[in-house]
C-alpha atoms as a PDB file:
ATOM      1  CA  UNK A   1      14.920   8.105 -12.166  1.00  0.00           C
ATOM      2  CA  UNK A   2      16.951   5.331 -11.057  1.00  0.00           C
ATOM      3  CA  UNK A   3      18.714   3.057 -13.194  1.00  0.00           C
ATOM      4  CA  UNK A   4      18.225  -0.735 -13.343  1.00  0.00           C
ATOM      5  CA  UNK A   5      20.097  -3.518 -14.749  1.00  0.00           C
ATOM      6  CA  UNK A   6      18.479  -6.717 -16.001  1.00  0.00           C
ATOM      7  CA  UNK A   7      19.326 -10.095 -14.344  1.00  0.00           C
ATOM      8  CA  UNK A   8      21.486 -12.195 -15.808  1.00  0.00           C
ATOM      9  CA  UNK A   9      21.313 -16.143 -16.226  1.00  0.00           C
ATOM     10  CA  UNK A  10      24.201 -17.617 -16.473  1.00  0.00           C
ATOM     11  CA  UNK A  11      24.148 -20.409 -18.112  1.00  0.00           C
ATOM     12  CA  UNK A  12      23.916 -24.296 -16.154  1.00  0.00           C
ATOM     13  CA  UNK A  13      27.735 -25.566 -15.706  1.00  0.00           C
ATOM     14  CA  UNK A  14      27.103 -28.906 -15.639  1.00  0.00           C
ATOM     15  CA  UNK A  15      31.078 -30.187 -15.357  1.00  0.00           C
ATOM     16  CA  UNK A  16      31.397 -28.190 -12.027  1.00  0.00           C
ATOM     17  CA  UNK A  17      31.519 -31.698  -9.920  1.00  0.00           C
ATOM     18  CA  UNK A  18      35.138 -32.601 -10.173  1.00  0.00           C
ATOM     19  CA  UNK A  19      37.411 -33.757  -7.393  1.00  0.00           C
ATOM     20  CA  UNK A  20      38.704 -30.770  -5.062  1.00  0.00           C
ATOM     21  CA  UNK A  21      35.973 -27.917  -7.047  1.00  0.00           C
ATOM     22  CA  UNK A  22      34.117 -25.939  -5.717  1.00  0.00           C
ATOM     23  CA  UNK A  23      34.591 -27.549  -2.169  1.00  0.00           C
ATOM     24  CA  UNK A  24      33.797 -31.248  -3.476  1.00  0.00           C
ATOM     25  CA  UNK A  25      36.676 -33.203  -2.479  1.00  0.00           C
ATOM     26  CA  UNK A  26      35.872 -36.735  -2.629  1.00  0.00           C
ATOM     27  CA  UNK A  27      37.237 -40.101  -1.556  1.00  0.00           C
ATOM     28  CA  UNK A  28      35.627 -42.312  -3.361  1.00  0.00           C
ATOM     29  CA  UNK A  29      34.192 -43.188  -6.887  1.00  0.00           C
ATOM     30  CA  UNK A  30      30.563 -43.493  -5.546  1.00  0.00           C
ATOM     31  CA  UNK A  31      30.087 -40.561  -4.152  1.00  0.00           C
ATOM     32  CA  UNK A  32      31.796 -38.549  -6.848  1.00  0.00           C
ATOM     33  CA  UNK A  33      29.128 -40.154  -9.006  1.00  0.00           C
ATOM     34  CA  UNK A  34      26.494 -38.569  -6.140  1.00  0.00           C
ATOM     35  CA  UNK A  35      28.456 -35.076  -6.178  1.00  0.00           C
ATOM     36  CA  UNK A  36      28.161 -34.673 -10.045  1.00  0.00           C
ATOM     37  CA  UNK A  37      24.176 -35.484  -9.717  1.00  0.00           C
ATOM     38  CA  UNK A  38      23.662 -32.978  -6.969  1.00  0.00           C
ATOM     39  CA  UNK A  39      25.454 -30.257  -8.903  1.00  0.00           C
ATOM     40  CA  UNK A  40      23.789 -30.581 -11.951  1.00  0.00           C
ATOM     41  CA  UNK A  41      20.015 -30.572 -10.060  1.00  0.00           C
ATOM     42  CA  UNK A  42      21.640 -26.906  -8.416  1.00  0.00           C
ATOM     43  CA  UNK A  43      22.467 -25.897 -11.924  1.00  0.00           C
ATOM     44  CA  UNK A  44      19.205 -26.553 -13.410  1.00  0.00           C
ATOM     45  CA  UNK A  45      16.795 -25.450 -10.669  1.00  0.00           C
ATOM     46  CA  UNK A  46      18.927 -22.665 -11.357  1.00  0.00           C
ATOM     47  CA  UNK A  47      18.470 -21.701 -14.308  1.00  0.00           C
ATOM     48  CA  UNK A  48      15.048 -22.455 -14.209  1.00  0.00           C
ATOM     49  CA  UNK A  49      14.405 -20.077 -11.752  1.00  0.00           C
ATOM     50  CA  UNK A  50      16.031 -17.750 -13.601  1.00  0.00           C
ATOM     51  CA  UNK A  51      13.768 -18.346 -16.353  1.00  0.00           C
ATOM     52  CA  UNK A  52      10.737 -17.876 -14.433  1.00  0.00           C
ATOM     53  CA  UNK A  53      11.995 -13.993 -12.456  1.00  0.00           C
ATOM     54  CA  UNK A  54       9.526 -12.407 -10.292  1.00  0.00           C
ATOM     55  CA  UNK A  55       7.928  -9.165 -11.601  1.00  0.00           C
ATOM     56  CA  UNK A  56       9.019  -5.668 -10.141  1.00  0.00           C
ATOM     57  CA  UNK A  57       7.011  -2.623  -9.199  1.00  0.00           C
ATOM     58  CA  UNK A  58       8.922   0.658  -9.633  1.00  0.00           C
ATOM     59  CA  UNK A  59       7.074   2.099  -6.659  1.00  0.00           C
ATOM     60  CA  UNK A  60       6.687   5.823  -6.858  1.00  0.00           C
ATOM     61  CA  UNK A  61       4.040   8.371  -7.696  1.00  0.00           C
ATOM     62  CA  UNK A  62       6.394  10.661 -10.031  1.00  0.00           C
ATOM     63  CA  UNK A  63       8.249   9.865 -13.063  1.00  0.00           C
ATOM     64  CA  UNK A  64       8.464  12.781 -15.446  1.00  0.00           C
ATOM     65  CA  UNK A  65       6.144  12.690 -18.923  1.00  0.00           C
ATOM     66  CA  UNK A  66       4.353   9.171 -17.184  1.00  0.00           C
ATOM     67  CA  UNK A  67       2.993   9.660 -13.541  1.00  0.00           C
ATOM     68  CA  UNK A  68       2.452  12.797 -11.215  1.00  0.00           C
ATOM     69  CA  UNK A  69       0.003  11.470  -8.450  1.00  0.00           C
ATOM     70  CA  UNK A  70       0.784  13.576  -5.474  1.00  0.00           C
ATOM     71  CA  UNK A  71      -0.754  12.562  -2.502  1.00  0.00           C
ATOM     72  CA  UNK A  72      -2.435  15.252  -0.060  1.00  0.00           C
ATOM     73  CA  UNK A  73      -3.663  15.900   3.541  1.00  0.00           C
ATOM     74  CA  UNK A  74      -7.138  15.668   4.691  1.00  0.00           C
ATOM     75  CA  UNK A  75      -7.450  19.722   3.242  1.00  0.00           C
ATOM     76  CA  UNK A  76      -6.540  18.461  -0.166  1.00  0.00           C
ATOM     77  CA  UNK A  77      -4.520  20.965  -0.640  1.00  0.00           C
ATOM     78  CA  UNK A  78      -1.289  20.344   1.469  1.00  0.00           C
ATOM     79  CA  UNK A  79       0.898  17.711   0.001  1.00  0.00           C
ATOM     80  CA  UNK A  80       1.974  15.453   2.443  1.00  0.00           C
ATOM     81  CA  UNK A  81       5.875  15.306   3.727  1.00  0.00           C
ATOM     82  CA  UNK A  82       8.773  13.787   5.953  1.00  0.00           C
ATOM     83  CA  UNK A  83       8.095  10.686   8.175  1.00  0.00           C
ATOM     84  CA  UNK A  84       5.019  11.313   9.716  1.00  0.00           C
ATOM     85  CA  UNK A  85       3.215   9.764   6.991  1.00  0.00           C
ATOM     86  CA  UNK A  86       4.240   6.347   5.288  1.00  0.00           C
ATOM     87  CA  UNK A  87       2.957   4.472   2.024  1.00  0.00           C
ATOM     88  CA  UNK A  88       2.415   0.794   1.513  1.00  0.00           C
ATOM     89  CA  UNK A  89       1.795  -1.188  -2.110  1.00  0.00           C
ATOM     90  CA  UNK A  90      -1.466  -3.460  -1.966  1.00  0.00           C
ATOM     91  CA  UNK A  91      -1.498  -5.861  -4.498  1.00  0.00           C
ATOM     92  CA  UNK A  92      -3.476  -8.886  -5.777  1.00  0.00           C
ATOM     93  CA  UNK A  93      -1.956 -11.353  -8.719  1.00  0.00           C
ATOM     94  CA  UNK A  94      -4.620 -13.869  -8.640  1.00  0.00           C
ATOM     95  CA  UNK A  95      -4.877 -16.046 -11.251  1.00  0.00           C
ATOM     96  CA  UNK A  96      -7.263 -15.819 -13.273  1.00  0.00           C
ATOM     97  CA  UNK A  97      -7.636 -11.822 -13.458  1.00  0.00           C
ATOM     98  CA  UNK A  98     -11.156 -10.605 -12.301  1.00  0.00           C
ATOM     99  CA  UNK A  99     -12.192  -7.389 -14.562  1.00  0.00           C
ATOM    100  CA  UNK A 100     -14.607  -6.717 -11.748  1.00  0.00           C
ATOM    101  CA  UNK A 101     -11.756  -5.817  -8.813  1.00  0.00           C
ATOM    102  CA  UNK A 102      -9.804  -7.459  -6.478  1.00  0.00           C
ATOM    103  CA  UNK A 103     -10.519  -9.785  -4.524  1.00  0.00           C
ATOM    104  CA  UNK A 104      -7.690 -10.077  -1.991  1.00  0.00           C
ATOM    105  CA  UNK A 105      -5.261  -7.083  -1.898  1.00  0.00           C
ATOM    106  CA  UNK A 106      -1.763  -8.500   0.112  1.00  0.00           C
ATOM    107  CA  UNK A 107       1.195  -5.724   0.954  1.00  0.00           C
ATOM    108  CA  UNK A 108       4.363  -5.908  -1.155  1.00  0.00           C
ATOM    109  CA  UNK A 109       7.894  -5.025   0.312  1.00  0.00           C
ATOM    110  CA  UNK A 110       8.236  -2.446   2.882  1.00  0.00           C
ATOM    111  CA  UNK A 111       6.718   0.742   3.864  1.00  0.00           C
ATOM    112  CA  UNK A 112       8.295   3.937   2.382  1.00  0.00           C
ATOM    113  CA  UNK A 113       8.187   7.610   3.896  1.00  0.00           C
ATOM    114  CA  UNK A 114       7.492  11.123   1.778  1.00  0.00           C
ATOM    115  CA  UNK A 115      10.295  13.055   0.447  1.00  0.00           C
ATOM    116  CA  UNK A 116      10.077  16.713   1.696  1.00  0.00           C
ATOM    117  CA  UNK A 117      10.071  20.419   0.399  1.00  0.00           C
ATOM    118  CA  UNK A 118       9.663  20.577  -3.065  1.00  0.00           C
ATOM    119  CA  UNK A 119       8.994  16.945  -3.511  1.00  0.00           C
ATOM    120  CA  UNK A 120       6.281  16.787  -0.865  1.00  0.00           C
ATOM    121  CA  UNK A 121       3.233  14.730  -1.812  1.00  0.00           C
ATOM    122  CA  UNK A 122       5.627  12.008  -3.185  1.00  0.00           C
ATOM    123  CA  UNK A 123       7.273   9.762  -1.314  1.00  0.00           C
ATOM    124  CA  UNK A 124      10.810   8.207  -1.511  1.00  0.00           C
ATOM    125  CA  UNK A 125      11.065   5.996  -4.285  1.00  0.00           C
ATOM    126  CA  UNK A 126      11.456   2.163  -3.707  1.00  0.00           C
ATOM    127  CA  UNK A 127      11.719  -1.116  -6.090  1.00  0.00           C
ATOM    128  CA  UNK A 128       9.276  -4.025  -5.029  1.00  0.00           C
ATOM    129  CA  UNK A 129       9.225  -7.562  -6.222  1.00  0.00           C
ATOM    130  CA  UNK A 130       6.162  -9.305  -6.174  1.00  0.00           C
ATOM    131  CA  UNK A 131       6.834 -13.004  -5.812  1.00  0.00           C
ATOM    132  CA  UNK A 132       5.588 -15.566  -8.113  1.00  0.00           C
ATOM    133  CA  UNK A 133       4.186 -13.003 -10.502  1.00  0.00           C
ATOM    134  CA  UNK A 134       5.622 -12.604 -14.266  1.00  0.00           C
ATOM    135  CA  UNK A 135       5.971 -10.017 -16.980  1.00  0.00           C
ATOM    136  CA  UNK A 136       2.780 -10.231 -18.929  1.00  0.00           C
ATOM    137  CA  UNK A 137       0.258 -10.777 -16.331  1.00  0.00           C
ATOM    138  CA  UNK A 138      -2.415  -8.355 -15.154  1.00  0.00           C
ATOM    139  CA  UNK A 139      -2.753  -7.664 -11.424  1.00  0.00           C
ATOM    140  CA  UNK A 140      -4.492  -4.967  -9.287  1.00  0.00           C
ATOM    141  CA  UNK A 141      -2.657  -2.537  -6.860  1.00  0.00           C
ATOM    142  CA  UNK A 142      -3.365   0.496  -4.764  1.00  0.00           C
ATOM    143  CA  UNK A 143      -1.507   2.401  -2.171  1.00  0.00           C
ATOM    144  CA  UNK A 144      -2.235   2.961   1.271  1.00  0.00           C
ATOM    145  CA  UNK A 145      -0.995   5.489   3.560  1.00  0.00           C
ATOM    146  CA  UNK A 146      -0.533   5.020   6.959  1.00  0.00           C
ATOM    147  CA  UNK A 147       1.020   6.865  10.429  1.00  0.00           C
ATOM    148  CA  UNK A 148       2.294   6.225  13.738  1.00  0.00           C
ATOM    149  CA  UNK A 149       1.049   7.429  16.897  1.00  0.00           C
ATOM    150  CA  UNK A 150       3.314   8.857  19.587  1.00  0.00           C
ATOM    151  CA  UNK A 151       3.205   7.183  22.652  1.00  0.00           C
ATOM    152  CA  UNK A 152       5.534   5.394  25.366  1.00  0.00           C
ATOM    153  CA  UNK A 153       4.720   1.657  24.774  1.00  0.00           C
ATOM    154  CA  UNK A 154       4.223  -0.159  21.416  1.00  0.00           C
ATOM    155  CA  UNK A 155       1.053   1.736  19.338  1.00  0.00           C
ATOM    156  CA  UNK A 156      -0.591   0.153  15.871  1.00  0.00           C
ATOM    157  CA  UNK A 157      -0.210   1.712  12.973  1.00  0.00           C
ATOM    158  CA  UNK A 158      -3.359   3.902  12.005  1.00  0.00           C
ATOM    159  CA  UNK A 159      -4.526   4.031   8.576  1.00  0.00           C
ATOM    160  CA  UNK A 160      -5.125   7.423   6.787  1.00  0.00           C
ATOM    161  CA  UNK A 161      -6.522   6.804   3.410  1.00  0.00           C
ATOM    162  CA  UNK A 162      -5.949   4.817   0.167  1.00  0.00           C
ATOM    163  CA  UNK A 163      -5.772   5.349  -3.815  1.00  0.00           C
ATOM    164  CA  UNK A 164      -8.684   3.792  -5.747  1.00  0.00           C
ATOM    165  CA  UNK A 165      -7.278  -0.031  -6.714  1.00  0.00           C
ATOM    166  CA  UNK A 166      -6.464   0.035 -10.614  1.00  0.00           C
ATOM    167  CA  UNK A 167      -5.140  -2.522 -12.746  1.00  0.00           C
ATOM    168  CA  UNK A 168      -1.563  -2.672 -14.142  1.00  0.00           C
ATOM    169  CA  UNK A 169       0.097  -5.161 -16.904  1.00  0.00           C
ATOM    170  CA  UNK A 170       3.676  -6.239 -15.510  1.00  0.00           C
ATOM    171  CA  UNK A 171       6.769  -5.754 -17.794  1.00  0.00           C
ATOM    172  CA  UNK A 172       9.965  -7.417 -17.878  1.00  0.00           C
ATOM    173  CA  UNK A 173      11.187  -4.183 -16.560  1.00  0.00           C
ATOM    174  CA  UNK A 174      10.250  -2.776 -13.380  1.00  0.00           C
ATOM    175  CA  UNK A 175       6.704  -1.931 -13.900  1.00  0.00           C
ATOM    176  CA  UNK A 176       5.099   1.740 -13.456  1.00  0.00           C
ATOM    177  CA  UNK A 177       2.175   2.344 -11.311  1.00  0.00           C
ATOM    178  CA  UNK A 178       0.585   4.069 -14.750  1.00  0.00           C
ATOM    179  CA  UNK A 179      -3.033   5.077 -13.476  1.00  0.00           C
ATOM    180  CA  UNK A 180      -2.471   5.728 -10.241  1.00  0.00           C
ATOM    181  CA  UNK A 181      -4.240   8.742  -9.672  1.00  0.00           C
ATOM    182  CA  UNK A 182      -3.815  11.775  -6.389  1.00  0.00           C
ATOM    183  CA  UNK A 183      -5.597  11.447  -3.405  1.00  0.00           C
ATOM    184  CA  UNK A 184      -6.441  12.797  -0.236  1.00  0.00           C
ATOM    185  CA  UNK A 185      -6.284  11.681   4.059  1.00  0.00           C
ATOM    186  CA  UNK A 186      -9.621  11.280   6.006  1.00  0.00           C
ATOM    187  CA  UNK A 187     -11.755   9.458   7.856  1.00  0.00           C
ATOM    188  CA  UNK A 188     -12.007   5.806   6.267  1.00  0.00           C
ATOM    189  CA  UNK A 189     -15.382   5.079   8.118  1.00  0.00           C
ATOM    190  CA  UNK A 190     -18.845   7.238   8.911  1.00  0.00           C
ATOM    191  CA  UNK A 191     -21.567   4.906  10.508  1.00  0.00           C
ATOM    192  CA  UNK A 192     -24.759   6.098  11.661  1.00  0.00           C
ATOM    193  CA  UNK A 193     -27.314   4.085  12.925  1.00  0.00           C
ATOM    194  CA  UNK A 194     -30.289   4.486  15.125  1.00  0.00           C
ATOM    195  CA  UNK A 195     -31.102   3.663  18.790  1.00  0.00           C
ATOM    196  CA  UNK A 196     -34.681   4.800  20.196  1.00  0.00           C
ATOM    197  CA  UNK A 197     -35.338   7.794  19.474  1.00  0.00           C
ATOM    198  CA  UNK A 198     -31.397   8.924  18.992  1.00  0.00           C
ATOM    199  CA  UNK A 199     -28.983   8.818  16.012  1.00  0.00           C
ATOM    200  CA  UNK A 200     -25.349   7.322  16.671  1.00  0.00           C
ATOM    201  CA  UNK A 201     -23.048   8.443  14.812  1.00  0.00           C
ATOM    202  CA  UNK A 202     -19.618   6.262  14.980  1.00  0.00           C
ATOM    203  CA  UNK A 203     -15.756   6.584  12.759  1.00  0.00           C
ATOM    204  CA  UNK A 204     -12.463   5.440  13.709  1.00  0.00           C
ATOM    205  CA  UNK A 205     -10.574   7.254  16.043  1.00  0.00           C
ATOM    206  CA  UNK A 206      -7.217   8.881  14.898  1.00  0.00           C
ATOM    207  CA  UNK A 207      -5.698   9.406  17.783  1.00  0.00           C
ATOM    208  CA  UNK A 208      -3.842  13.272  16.907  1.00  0.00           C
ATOM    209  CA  UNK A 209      -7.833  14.643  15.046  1.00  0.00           C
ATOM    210  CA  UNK A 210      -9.592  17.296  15.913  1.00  0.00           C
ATOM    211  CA  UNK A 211     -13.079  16.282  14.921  1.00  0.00           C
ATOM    212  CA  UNK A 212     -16.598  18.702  13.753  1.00  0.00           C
ATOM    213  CA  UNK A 213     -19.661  17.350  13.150  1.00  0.00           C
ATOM    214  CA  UNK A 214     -22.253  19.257  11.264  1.00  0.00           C
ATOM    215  CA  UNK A 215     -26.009  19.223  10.130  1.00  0.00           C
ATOM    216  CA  UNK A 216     -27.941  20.642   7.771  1.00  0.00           C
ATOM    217  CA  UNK A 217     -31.884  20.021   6.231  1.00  0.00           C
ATOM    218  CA  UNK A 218     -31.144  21.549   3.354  1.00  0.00           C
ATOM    219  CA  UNK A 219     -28.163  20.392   0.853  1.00  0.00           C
ATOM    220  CA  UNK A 220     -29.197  23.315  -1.839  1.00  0.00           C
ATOM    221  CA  UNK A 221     -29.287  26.107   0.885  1.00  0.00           C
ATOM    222  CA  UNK A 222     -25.765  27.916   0.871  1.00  0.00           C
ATOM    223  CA  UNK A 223     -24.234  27.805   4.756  1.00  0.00           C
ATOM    224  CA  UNK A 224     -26.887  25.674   5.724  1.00  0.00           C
ATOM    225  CA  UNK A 225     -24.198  23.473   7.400  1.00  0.00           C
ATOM    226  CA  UNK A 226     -23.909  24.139  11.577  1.00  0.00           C
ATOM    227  CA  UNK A 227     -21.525  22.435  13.364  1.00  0.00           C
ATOM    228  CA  UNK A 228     -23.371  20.652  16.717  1.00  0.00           C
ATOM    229  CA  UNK A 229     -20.055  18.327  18.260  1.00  0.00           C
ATOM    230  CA  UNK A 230     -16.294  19.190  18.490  1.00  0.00           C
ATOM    231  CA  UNK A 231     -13.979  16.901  19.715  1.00  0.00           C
ATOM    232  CA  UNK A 232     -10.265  15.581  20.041  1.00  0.00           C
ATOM    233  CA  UNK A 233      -8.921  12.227  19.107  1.00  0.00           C
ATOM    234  CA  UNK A 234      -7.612  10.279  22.145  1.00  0.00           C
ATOM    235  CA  UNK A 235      -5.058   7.750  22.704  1.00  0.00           C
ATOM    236  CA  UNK A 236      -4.315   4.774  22.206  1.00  0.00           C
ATOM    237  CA  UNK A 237      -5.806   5.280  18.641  1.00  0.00           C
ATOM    238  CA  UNK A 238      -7.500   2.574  16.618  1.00  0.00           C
ATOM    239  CA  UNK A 239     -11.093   1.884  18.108  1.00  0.00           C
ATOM    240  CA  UNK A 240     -14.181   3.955  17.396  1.00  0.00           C
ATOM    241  CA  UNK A 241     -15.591   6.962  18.346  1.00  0.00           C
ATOM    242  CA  UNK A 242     -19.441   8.021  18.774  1.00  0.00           C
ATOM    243  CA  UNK A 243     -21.751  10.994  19.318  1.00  0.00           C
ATOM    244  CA  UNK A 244     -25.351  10.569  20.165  1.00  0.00           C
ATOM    245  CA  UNK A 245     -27.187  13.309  18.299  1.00  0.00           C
ATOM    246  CA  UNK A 246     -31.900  13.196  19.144  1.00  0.00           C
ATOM    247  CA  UNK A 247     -33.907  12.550  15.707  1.00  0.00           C
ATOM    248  CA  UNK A 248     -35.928  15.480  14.759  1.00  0.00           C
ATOM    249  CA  UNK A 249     -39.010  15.535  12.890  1.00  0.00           C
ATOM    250  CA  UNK A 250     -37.263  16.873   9.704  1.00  0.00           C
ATOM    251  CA  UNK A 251     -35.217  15.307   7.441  1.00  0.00           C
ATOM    252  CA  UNK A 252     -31.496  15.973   8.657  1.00  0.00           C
ATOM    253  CA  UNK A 253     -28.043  15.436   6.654  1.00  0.00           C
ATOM    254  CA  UNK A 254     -24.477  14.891   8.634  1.00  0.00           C
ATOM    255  CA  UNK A 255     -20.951  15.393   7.964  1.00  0.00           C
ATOM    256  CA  UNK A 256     -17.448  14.757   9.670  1.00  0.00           C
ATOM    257  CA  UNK A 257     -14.988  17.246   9.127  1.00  0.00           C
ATOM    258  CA  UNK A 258     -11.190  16.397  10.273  1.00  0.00           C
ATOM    259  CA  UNK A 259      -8.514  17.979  10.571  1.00  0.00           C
ATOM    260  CA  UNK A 260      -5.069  18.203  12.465  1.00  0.00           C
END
């Protein structure tokens, strides 16, 4: 766990305007007078920002006795690891808090990549300050976990998956992300609509997926699932892919299955 030391406010010097201090040389009596003013205004915007000190996240999904949130692959089962997979704090410190979720999640510092071996599933840890927010006050986070795409030019970003957003109290020390909880990579979207006598059947593209989609008519029937489409991602990733699959005269269930 890493160690942190609390600011400290020093207190407002409000003699530091004197001839030849601090880089104030002055020639005459009036703007000495001007010199002192403008030093004591520093001073006191200071120390009142001092006073006020943005809140800190202590961004990471282990600390021993208080959090173990590993995240996980699509599988749920392999914990994610190394620089091929990146997390990203959400956050929203509106004022007034709304009990019923956020309402506008905005990112918070930088992105940080997942340790490896036997810390896989957690990533490295980082410190985050959210700006303008204070101990005391109640905000909603979440994480989101994102990856690059290999390619020659510039490619976005693609987004993997996200915790559930839950609500944290900030402290004048750098705050835990108590209630985050594990989670697991997939698809973020599954669309199907309906055109003629056809069912389209849309998600966003991933760009390094291999895709299944499957069918059943009966959720209670043990194997009833059969896989009808296979298919790769393609790049560049980020827009939507779709299978047209005929409507049948029985009732029919779907699934996407992903994997890498």
């Amino acid at each position: 766990m890493n160690d942190f030391s609390q600011p400290q406010c020093a207190k407002p010097a409000l003699n530091v305007a004197q001839d030849g201090v601090g880089g104030c040389f002055l020639a005459d009596r009036g703007s000495k007078r001007r010199c002192r003013s403008l030093a004591i205004l520093a001073a006191l915007l200071s120390f009142g920002g001092c006073l006020r000190g943005d809140a800190v996240i202590d961004f990471r999904n282990f600390i021993e006795g208080v959090l173990d949130a590993p995240v996980y692959d699509v599988d749920g089962v392999t914990k994610l690891e190394g620089n091929r997979f990146f997390v990203a704090l959400f956050a929203d410190w509106t004022i007034p808090f709304l009990e019923r979720g956020p309402t506008s999640m905005s990112s918070v510092g930088f992105v940080s990549p997942f340790q490896t071996g036997t810390n896989a599933g957690y990533w490295v840890p980082q410190n985050w300050t959210i700006p303008g927010a204070t101990p005391g006050q109640r905000i909603w986070v979440l994480v989101m976990v994102f990856s690059t795409q290999p390619c020659f030019e510039a490619c976005p970003n693609i987004f993997w998956g996200s915790s559930k957003p839950f609500p944290i109290v900030l402290q004048a020390t750098p705050t835990p992300l108590t209630g985050l909880e594990s989670f697991n990579l997939g698809p973020q979207w599954f669309g199907v609509r309906r055109q003629g006598g056809d069912l389209v059947m849309s998600w966003l593209n991933q760009g390094n997926a291999t895709y299944s989609l499957e069918a059943t008519t009966d959720l209670g029937a043990a194997g009833s699932w059969k896989e009808f489409w296979r298919g790769s991602g393609y790049y560049p990733a980020g827009n939507f892919m779709s299978v047209t699959n005929a409507i049948i005269d029985e009732q029919q269930f779907f699934r996407l299955r992903m994997w890498r």
